[in-house]
Protein backbone atom coordinates (compact mmCIF):
# COMPACT_ATOMS: atom_id res chain seq x y z
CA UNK A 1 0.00 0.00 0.00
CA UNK A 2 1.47 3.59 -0.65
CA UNK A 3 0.88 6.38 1.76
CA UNK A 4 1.08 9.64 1.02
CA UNK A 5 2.24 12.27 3.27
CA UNK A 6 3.59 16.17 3.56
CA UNK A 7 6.31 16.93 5.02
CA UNK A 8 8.48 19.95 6.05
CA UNK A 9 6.87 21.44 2.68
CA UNK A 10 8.20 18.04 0.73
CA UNK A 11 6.38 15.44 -0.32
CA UNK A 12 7.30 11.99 0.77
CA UNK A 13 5.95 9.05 -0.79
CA UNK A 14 6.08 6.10 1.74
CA UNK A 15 6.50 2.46 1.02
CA UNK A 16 6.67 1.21 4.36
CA UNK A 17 10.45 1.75 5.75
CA UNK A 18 10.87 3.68 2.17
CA UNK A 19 10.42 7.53 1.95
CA UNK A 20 11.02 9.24 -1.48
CA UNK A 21 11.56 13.43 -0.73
CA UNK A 22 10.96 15.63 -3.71
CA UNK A 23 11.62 17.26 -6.59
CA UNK A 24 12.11 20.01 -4.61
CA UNK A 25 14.54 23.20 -5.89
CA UNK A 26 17.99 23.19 -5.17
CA UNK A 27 20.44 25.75 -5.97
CA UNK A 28 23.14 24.66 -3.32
CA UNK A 29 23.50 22.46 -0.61
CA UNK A 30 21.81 24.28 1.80
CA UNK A 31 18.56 23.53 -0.22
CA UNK A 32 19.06 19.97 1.22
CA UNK A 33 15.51 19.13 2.44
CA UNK A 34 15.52 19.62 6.43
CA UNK A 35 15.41 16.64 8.37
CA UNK A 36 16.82 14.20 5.52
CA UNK A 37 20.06 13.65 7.02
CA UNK A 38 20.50 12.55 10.92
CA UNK A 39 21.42 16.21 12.19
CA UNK A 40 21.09 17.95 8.57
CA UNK A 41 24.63 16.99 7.61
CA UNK A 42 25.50 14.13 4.49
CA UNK A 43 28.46 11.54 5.31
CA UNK A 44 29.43 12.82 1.56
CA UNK A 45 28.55 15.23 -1.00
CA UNK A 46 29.89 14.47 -4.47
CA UNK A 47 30.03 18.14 -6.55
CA UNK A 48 32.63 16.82 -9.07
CA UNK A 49 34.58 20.23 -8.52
CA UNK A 50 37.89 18.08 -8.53
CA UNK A 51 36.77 16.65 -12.12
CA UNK A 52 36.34 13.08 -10.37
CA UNK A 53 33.89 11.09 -8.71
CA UNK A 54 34.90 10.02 -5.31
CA UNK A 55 33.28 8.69 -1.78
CA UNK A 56 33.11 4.93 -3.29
CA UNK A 57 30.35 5.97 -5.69
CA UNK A 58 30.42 4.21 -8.82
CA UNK A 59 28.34 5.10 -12.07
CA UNK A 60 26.92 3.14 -14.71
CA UNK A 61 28.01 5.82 -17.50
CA UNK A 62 28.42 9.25 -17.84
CA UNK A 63 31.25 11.44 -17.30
CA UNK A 64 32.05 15.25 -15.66
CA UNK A 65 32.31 17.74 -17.60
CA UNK A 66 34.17 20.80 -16.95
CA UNK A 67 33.35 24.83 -17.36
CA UNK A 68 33.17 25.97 -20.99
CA UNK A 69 31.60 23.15 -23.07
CA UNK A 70 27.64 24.76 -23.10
CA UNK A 71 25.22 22.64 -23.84
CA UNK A 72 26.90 19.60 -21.99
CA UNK A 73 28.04 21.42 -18.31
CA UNK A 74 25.05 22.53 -16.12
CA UNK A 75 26.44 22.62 -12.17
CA UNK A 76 24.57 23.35 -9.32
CA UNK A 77 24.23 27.06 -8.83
CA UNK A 78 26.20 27.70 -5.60
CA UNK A 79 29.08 25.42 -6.89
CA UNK A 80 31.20 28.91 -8.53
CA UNK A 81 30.06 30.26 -5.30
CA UNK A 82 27.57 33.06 -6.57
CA UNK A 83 23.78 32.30 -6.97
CA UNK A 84 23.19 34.12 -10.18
CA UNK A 85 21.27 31.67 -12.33
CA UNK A 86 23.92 30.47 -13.99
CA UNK A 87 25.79 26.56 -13.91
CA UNK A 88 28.08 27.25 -16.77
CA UNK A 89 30.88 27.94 -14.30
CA UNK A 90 30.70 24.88 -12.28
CA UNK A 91 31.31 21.02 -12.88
CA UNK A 92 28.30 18.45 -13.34
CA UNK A 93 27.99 14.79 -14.75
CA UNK A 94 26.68 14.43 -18.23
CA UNK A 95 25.34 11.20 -20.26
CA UNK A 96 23.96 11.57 -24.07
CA UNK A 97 21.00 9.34 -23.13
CA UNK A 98 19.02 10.47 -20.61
CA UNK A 99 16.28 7.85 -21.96
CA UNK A 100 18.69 5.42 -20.55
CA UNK A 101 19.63 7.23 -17.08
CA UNK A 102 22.78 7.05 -14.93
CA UNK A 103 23.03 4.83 -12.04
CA UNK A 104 24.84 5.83 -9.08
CA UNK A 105 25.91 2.83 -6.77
CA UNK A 106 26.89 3.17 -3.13
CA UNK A 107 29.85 0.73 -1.65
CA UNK A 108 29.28 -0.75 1.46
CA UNK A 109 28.40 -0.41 4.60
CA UNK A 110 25.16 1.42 2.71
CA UNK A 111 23.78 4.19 3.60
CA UNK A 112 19.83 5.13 4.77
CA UNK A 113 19.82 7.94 2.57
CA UNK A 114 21.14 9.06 -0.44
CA UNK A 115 20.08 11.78 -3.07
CA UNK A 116 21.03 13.34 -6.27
CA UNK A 117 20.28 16.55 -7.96
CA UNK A 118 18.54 16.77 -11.53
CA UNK A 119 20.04 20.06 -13.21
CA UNK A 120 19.38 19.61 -17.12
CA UNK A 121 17.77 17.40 -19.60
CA UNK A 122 14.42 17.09 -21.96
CA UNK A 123 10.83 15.56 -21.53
CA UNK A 124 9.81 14.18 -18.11
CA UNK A 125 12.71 13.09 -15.16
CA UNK A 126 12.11 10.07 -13.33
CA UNK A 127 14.02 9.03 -9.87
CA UNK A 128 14.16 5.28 -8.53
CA UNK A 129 16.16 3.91 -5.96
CA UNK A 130 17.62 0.47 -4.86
CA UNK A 131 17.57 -1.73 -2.37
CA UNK A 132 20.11 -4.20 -1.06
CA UNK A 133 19.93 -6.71 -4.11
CA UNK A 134 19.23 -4.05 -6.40
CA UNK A 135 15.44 -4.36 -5.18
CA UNK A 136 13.46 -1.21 -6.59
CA UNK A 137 12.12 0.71 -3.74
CA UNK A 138 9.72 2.71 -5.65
CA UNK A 139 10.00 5.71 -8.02
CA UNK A 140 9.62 9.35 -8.28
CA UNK A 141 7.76 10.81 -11.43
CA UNK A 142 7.65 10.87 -14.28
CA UNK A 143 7.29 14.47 -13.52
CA UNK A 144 7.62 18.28 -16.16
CA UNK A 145 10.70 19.74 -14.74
CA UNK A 146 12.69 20.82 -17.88
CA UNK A 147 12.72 24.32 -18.89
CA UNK A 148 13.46 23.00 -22.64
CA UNK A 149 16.75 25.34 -22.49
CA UNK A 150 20.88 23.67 -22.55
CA UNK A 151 22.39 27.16 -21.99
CA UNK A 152 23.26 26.23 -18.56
CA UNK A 153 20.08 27.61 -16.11
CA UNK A 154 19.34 26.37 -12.62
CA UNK A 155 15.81 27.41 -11.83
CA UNK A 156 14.84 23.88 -13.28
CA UNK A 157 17.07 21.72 -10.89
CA UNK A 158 15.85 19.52 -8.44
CA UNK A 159 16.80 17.34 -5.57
CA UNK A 160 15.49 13.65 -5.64
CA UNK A 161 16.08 11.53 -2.66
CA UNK A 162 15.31 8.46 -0.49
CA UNK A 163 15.15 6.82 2.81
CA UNK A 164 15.45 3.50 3.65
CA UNK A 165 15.94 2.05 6.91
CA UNK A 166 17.69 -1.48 5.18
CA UNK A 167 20.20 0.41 3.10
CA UNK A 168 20.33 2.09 -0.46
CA UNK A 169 22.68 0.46 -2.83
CA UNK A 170 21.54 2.66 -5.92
CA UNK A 171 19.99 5.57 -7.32
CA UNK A 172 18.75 6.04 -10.78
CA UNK A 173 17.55 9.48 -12.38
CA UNK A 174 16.65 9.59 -16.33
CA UNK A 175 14.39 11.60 -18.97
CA UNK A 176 12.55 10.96 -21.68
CA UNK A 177 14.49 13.19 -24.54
CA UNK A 178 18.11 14.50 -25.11
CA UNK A 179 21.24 14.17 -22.71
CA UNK A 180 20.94 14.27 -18.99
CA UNK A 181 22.82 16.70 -15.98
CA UNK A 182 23.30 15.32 -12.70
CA UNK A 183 25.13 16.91 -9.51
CA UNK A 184 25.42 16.94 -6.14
CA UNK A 185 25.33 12.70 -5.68
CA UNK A 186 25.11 12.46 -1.85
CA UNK A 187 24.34 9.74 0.63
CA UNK A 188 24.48 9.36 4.70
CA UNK A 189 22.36 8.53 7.90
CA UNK A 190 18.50 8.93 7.45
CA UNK A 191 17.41 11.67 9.36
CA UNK A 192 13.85 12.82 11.08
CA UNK A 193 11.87 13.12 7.54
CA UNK A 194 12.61 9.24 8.10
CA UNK A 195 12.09 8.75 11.89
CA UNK A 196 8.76 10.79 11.27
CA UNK A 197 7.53 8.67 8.22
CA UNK A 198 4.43 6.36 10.83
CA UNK A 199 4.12 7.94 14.45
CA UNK A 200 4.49 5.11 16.99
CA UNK A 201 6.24 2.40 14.73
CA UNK A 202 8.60 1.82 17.09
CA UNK A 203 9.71 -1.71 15.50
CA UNK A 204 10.48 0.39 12.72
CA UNK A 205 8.53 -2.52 10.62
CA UNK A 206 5.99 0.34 8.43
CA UNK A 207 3.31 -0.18 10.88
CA UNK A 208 1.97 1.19 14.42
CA UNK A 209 0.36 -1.91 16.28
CA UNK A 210 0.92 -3.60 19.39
CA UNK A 211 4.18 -5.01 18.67
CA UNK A 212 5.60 -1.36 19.41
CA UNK A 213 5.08 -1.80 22.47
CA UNK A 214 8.52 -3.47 23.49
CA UNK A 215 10.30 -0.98 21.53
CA UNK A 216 8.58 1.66 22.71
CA UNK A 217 9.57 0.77 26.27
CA UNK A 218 12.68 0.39 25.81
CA UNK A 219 12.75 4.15 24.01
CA UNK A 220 12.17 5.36 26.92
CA UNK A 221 13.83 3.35 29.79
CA UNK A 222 17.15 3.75 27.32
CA UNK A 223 17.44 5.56 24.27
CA UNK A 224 21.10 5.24 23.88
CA UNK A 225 20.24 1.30 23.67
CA UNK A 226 17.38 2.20 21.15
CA UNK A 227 18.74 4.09 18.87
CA UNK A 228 21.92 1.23 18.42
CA UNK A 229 19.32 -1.31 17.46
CA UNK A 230 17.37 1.35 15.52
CA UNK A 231 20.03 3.81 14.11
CA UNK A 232 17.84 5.43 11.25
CA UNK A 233 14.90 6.02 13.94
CA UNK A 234 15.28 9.51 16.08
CA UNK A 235 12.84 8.00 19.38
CA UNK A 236 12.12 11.76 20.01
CA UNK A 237 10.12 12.18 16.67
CA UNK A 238 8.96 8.64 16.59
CA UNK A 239 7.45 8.32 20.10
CA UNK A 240 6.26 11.95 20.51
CA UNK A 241 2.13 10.92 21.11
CA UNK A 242 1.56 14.03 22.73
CA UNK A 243 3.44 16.48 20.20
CA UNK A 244 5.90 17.57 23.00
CA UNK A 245 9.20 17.30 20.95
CA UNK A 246 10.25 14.67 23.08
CA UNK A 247 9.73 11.20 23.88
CA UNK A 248 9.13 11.28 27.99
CA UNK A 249 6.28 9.75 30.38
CA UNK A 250 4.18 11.87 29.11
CA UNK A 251 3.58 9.88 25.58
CA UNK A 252 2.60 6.73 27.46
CA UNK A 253 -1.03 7.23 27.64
CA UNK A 254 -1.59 9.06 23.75
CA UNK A 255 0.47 5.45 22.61
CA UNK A 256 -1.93 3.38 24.65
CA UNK A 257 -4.99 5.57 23.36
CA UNK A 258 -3.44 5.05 19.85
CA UNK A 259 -3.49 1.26 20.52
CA UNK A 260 -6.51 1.24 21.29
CA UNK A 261 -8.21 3.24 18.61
CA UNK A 262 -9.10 6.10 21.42
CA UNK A 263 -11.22 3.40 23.74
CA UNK A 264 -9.95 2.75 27.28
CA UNK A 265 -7.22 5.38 28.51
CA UNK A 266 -5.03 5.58 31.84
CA UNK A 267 -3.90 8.49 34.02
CA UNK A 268 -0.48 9.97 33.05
CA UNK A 269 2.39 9.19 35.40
CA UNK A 270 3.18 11.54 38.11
CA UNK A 271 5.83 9.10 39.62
CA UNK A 272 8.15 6.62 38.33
CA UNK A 273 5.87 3.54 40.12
CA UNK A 274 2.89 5.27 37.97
CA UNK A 275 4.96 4.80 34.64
CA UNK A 276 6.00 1.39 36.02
CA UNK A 277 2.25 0.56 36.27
CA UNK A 278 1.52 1.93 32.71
CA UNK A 279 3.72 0.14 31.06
CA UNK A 280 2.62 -2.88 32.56
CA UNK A 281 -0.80 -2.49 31.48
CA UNK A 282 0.96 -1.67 28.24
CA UNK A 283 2.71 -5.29 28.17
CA UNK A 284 -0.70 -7.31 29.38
CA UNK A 285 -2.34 -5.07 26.16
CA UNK A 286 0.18 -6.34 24.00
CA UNK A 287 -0.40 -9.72 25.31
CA UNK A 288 -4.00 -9.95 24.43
CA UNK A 289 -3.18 -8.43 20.85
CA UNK A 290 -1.11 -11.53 20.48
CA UNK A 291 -3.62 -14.23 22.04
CA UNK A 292 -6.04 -12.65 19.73
């Protein structure tokens, strides 16, 4: 089943522990879309400014092109370090067919998110990622991005990313007509536009039911232990029932409301034997759930 969801002004398309984030514009890196990265920041950021591709990425064809050749180099704005409209002065990474697409593969161990940013090409764009076994997670478009001009503008680009909780081992962008642009290939830790895909999926499984409970329990006895069994998952964001910006006490009785579909409810904990007590009703709930 897909979900669809919006996001920090982004639109997410969910399959499960997959989220797909854009198009959305991108002129430099500080258009990356808040919250994709743990703590905003990418592991690596390829802007083929040294004429090479680096960071263990690997590409099924294509090559970088250098300033000068218009009509073949279209860089991400910011990359000559002056927004002005232009990506003529800038490196990108250019393939004749963009029917046929470039695929960027990630070397191990893989990373939860990785992105890529569209900056020229003709007819529609389309954006699929990969899976551990090549696996397709899902796709983005086809979707009307082009401005029909090769002279080197950046109002058209866009970022395309994904998050996925098992690892991305490839990302694939292509168009329908003429040549295809690509910069700023990046990858690293999944961040909150992840951990915030399903409220309360604390198994981190694409669904909030009563085998959250455990997790959720552990959240917030330990998050340090948590997060290392859960590293894409920020507990805050996931377990915050009550909209507080933090997981605490507090969340216990919204989770156990959300359980229940908004039936029976309990008192919120003033003391540490009241949470005790909650999340032992918590564990006999689960433990219908599963008899049932």
């Amino acid at each position: 089943m897909v979900v669809s969801a919006l996001i920090g002004g982004f639109s997410p398309i969910s399959w499960a522990q997959t989220v797909f984030v854009g198009p959305s514009p991108y002129l430099s890196r500080e258009d990356i879309p808040p919250g994709f990265y743990l703590n905003d920041t990418p592991a690596a950021l390829e802007d083929f400014e040294d004429g090479s591709l680096d960071f263990g990425i690997t590409a099924s064809n294509g090559a970088t092109v250098p300033p000068g050749f218009i009509g073949l180099i279209d860089s991400v704005d910011g990359d000559d370090g002056v927004i002005d409209g232009s990506g003529l002065l800038g490196h990108s990474w250019f393939y004749g067919a963009g029917a046929t697409g470039v695929v960027f593969t990630f070397s191990a161990p893989l990373p939860t998110a990785a992105g890529v940013v569209w900056t020229d090409g003709g007819g529609t764009t389309t954006f699929e990622a990969f899976g551990p076994g090549m696996l397709s997670l899902g796709t983005i478009g086809p979707v009307a991005i082009a401005d029909s001009s090769n002279a080197g503008t950046t109002a058209e680009d866009r970022f395309f990313g994904a998050l996925h909780g098992d690892g991305i081992l490839a990302i694939k962008v292509s168009n329908t007509s003429g040549g295809i642009e690509l910069d700023h290939v990046q990858y690293g830790t999944a961040g909150s536009l992840y951990s915030g895909s399903i409220l309360g999926d604390m198994d981190d499984n694409g669904v909030f039911d009563a085998f959250d409970v455990d997790e959720f329990e552990l959240a917030l006895a330990d998050q340090g232990a948590y997060i290392a069994l859960f590293p894409p998952v920020d507990p805050d964001q996931r377990g915050d029932m009550n909209g507080s910006g933090a997981l605490d006490a507090f969340d216990v009785a919204p989770f156990e409301q959300a359980l229940a579909g908004g039936g029976m409810s309990i008192p919120e904990p003033t003391t540490l034997v009241g949470l005790g007590l909650m999340l032992t009703f918590l564990a006999r709930q689960r433990s219908r759930a599963t008899r049932d």
